[in-house]
Protein backbone atom coordinates (compact mmCIF):
# COMPACT_ATOMS: atom_id res chain seq x y z
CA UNK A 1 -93.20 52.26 49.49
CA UNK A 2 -91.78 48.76 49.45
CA UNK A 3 -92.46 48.15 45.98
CA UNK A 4 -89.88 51.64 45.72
CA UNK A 5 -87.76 49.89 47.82
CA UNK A 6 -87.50 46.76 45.94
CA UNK A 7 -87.12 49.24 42.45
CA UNK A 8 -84.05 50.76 43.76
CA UNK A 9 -82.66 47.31 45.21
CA UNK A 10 -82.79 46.12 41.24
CA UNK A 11 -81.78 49.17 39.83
CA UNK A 12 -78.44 48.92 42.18
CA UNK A 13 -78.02 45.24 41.69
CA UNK A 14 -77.71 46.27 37.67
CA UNK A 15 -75.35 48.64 38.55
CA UNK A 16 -73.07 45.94 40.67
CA UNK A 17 -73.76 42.98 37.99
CA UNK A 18 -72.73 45.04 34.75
CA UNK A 19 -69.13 45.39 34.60
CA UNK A 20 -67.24 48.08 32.71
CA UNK A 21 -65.36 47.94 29.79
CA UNK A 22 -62.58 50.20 29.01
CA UNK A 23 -59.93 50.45 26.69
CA UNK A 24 -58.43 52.98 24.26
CA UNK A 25 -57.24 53.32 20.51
CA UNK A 26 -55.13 55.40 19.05
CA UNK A 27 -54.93 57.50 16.92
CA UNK A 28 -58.64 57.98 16.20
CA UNK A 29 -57.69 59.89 13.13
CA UNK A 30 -54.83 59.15 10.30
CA UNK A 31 -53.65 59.57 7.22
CA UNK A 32 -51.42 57.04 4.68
CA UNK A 33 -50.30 57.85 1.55
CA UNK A 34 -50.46 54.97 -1.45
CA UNK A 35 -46.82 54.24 -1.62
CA UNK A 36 -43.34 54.11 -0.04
CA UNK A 37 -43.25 54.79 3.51
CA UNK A 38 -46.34 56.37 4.41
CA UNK A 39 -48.35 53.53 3.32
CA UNK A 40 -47.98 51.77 6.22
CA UNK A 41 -48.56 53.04 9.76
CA UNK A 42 -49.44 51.45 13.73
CA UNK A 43 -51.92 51.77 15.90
CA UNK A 44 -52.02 51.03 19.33
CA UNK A 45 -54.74 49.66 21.59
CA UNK A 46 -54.20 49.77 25.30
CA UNK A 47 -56.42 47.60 27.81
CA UNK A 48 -57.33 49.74 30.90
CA UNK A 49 -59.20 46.73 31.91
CA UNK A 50 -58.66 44.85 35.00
CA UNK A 51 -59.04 40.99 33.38
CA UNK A 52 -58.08 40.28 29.41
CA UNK A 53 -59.07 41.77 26.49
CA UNK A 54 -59.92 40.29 23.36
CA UNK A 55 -60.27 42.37 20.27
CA UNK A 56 -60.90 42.16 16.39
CA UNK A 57 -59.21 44.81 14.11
CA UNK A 58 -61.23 45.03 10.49
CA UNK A 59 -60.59 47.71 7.93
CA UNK A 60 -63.16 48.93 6.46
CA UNK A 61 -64.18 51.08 3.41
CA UNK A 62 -65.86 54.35 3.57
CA UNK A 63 -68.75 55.70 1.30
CA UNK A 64 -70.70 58.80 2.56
CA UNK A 65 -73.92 60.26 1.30
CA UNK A 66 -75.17 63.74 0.70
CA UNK A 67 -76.34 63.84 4.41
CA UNK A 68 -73.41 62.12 6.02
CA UNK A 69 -74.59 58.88 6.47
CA UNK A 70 -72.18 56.12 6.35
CA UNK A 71 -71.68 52.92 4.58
CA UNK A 72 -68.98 50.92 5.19
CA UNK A 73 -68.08 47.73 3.16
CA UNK A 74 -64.76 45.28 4.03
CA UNK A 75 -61.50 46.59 2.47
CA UNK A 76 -59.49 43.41 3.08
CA UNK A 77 -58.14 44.34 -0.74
CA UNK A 78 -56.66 47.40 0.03
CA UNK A 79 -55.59 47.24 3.88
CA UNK A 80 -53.81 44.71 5.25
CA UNK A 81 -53.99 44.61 9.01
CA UNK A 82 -51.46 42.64 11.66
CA UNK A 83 -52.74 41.36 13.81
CA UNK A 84 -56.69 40.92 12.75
CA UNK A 85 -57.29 39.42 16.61
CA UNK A 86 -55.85 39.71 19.72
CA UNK A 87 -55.68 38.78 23.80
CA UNK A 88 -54.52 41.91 25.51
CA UNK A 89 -53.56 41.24 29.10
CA UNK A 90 -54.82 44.23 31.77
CA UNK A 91 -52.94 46.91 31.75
CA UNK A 92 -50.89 46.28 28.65
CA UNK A 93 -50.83 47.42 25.16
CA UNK A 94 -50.97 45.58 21.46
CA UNK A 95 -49.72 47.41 18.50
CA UNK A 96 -51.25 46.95 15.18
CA UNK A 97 -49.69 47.56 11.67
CA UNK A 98 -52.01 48.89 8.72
CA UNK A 99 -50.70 48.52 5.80
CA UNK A 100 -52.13 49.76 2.46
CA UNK A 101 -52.28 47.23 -0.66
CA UNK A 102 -54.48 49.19 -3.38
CA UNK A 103 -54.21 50.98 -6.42
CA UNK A 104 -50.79 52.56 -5.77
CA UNK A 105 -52.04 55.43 -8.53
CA UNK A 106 -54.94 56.50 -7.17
CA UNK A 107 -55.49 60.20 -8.48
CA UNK A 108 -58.10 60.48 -5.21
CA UNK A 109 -57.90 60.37 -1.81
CA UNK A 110 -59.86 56.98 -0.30
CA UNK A 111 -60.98 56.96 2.92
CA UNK A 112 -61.40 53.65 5.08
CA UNK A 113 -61.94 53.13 9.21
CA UNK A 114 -59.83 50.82 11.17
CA UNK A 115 -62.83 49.30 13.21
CA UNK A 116 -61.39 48.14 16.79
CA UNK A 117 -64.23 45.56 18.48
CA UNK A 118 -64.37 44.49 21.87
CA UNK A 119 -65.54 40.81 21.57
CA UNK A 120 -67.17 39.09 24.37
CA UNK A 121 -65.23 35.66 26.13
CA UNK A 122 -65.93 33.98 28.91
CA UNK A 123 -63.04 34.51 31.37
CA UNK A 124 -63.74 31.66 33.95
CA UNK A 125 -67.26 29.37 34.18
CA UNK A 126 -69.13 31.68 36.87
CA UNK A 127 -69.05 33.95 33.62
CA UNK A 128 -72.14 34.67 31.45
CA UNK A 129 -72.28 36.12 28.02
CA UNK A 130 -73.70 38.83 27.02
CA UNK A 131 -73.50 41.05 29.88
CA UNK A 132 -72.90 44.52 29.31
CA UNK A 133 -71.99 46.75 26.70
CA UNK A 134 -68.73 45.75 24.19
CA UNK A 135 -67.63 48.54 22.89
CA UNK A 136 -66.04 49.31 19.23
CA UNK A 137 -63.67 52.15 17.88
CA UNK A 138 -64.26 53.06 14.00
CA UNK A 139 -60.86 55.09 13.67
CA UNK A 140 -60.97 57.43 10.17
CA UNK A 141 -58.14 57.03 8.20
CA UNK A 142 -57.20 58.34 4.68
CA UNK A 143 -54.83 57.22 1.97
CA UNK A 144 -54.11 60.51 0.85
CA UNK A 145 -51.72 60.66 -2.78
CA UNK A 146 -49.01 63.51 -1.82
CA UNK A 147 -49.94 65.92 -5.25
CA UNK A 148 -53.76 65.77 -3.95
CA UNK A 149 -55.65 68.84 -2.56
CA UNK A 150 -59.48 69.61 -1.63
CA UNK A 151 -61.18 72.17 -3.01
CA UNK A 152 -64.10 73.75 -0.63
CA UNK A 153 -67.24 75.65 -1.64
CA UNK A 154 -70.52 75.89 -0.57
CA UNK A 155 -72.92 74.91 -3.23
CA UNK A 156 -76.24 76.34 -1.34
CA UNK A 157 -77.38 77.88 2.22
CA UNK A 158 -81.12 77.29 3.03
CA UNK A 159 -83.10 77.94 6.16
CA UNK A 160 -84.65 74.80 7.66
CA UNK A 161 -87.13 75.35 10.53
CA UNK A 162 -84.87 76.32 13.32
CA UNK A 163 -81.36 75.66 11.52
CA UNK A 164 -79.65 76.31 8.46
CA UNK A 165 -78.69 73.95 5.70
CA UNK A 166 -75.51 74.63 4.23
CA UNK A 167 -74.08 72.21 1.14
CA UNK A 168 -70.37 72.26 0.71
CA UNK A 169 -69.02 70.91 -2.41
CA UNK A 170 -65.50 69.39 -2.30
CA UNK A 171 -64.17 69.21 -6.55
CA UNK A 172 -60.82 68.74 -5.41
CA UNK A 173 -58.75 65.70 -5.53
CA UNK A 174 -58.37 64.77 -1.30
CA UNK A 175 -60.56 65.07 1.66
CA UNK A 176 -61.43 68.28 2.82
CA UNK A 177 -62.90 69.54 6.61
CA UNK A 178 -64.80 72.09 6.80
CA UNK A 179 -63.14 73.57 10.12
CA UNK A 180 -59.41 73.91 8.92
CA UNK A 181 -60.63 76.76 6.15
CA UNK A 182 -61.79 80.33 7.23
CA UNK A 183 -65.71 80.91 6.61
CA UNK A 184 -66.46 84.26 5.39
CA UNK A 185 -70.12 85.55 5.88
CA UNK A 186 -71.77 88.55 4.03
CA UNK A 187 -75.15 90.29 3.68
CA UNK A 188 -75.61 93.69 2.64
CA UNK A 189 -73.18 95.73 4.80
CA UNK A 190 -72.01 93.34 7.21
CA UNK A 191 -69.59 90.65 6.96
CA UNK A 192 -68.31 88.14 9.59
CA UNK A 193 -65.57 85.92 9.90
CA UNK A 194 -65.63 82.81 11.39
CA UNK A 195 -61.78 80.64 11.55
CA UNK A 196 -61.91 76.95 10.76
CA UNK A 197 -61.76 75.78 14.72
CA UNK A 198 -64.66 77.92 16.12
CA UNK A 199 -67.07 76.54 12.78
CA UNK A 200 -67.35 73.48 15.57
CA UNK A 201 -69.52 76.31 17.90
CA UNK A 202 -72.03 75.76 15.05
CA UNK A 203 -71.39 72.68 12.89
CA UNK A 204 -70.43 69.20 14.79
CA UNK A 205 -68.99 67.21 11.51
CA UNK A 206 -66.24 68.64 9.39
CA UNK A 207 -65.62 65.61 6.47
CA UNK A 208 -66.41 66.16 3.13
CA UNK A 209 -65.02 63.67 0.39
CA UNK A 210 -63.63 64.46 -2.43
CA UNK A 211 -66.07 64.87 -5.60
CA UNK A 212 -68.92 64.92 -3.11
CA UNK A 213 -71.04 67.07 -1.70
CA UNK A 214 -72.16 67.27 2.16
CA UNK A 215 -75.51 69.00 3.69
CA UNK A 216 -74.29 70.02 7.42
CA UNK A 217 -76.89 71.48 9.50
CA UNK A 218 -75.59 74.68 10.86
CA UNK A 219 -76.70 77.11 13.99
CA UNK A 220 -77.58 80.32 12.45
CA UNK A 221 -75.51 83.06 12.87
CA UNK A 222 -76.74 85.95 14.73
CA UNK A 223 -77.50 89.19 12.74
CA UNK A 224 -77.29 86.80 9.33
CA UNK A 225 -80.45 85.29 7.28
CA UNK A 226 -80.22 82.09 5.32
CA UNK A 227 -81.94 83.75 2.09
CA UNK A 228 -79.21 86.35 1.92
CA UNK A 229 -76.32 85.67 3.10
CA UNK A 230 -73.53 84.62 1.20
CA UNK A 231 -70.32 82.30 2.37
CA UNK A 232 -66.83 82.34 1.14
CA UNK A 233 -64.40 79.31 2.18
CA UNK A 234 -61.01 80.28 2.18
CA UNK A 235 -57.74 79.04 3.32
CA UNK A 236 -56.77 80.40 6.60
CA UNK A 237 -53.54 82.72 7.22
């Protein structure tokens, strides 16, 4: 019983000792074009923190396999980013300005994140490092060119053991997401219809780069079978 006792004394004593760290970025999501005025935009972090925050703005390019997975390499050449650190005081905001310097006639849309990192100071000598969790915001945003469009199909449906595996092939020019296009299901007799925002009541991620192709796991669809079913992406009304 006492050794309980002394569990739950530690467990709390975490609790008190670990501070929280808060603050917000926004927006999350954005898009640029190459040149004149769209190529430059502001973001704007805001410290709900009750002592300073410090904080290290990177941009970052984005690459993005057949299964999603990231991989994100510095874009220093094509994003310039004002300011790259700063000291927030609590309660107060810092605006940053991204501002694209590549290719000005890029026939694709590029995609980068704007990663936002908490770094860890020492605010007064009773202090120690490394206490708690610093957190980071990877914002998404893409430099779109204005005559660029995506161009959505899905390139296979298989059945995995409890999900489907759907492949969506994007041969347009920009980014495309798979939940702002109308899914249209059919086997046999029956057909179903499923609008871009409810596709998130069975597939989480919606990116698909252009020239790329994306496996999303999907939740089946009741009354439909992977091996024959078909799926039409359309543009919704």
């Amino acid at each position: 019983m006492q050794i309980l006792i002394r569990l739950a004394l530690f467990v709390m004593g975490l609790v008190v000792v670990i501070p929280s760290y808060a603050y917000k970025v926004q927006p999350m999501i954005a898009e640029m074009t190459p040149t004149g005025r769209g190529a430059q935009m502001s973001m704007r972090i805001d410290n709900t923190n009750d002592f300073p925050l410090t904080v290290e703005v990177l941009p970052l390019k984005l690459e993005m396999n057949k299964q999603g997975k990231e991989t994100l390499t510095p874009a220093d050449n094509d994003l310039l980013v004002i300011p790259v650190t700063a000291i927030i005081a609590p309660g107060k905001s810092q605006s940053v300005t991204v501002r694209y310097l590549g290719e000005p006639d890029i026939k694709e849309s590029q995609a980068y994140r704007i990663s936002v990192r908490q770094q860890n100071v020492l605010r007064n000598e009773n202090d120690s490092m490394d206490v708690g969790l610093l957190m980071r915001f990877d914002t998404l945003m893409n430099v779109k060119p204005k005559k660029s469009e995506p161009k959505l199909k899905i390139a296979q449906l298989t059945k995995s053991t409890n999900d489907w595996l759907v492949e969506v092939e994007n041969t347009g020019t920009s980014y495309g997401r798979i939940n702002e296009v109308k899914w249209t299901l059919k086997s046999g007799g029956k057909t179903q219809v499923i609008e871009g925002s409810n596709i998130g009541d069975y597939i989480r991620s919606t990116l698909v780069l252009p020239k790329s192709k994306r496996i999303f796991t999907m939740k089946p669809v009741e009354g439909f079978n992977a091996s024959n079913t078909q799926i039409e992406l359309s543009a919704t009304n």
